[in-house]
Protein backbone atom coordinates (compact mmCIF):
# COMPACT_ATOMS: atom_id res chain seq x y z
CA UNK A 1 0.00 0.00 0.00
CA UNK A 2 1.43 3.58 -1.13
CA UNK A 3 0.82 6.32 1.00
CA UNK A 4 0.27 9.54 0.12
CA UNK A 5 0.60 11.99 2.94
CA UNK A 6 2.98 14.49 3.37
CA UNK A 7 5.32 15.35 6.54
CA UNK A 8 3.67 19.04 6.46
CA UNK A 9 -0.09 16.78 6.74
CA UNK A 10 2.26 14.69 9.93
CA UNK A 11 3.13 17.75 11.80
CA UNK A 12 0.26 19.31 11.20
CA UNK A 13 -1.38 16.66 13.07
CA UNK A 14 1.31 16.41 15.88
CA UNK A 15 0.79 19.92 16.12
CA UNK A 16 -2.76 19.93 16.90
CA UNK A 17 -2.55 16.96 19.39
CA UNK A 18 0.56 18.35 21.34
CA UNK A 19 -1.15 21.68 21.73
CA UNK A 20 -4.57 20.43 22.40
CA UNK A 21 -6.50 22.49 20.10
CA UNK A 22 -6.30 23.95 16.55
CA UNK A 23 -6.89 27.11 16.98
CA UNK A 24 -3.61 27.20 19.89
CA UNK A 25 -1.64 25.04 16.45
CA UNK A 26 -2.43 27.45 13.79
CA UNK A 27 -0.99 30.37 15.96
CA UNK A 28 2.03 28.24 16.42
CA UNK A 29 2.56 27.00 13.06
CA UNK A 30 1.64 30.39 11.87
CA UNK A 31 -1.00 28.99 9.84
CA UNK A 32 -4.18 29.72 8.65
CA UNK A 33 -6.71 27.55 11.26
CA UNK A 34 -8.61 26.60 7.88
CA UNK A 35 -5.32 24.86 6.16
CA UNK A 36 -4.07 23.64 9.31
CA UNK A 37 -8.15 21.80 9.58
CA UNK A 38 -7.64 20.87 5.72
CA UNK A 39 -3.98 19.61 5.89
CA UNK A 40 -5.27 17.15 9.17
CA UNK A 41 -8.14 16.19 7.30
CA UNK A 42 -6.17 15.17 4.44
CA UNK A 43 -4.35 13.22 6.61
CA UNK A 44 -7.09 11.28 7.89
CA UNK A 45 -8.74 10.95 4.00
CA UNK A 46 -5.44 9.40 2.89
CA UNK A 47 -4.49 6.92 5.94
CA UNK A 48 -8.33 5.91 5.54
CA UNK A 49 -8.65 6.36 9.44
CA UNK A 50 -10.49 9.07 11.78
CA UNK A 51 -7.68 10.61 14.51
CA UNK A 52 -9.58 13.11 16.16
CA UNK A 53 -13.23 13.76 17.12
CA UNK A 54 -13.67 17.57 17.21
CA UNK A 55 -16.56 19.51 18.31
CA UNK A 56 -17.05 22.97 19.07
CA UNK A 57 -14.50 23.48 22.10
CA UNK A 58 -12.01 20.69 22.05
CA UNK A 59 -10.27 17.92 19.86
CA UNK A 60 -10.04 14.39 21.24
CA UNK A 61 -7.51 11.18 20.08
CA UNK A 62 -9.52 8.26 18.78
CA UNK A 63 -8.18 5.10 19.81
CA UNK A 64 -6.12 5.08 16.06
CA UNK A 65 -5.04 8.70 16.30
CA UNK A 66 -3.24 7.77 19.59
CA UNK A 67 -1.52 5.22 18.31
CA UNK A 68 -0.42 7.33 15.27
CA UNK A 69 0.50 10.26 17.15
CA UNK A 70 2.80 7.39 19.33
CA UNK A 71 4.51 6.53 16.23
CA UNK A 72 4.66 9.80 14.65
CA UNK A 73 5.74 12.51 17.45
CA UNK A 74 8.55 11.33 18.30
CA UNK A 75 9.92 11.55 14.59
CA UNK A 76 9.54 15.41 14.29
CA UNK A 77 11.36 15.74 18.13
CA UNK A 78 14.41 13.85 16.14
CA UNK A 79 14.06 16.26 13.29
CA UNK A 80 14.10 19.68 15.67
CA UNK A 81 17.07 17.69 17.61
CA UNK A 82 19.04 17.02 13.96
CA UNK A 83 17.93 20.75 13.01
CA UNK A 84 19.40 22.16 16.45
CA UNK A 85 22.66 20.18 16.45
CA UNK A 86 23.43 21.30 13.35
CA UNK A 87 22.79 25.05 13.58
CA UNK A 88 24.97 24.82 16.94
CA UNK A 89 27.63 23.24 14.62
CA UNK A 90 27.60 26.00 11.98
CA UNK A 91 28.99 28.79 14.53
């Protein structure tokens, strides 16, 4: 199976769950809260699987979006760590 989701769609989504809302991840991502609610909803249509259950006032892990968000954060704390390292390297 090909997947076609992009790291921007991952982050996106990491985003939202670490901050706990997507309002609070669209100020941090400086990104519009309407292409931050596409680009997660993308997501979701290409993995084929519902992550969050969002009503008015909160967002909430499904049981799948847990285990995604598992897998997934920890990837994008490796890439900030990889980033860092290597700007502390160039001075």
């Amino acid at each position: 199976m090909k997947f076609n989701h992009s790291l921007d769609d991952m982050r996106s989504f990491c985003t939202v769950v670490r901050y706990g809302s997507f309002r609070q991840a669209s100020i941090v991502l400086e990104m519009p809260l309407s292409t931050l609610s596409r680009r997660v909803a993308k997501l979701e249509e290409n993995l084929g699987l519902r992550l969050l259950n969002r009503d008015a006032h909160r967002v909430q892990l499904t049981h799948a979006g847990q285990q995604y968000y598992k897998q997934s954060a920890p990837l994008f704390d490796e890439l900030e760590t990889i980033a860092s390292c290597l700007l502390q390297d160039k001075t």
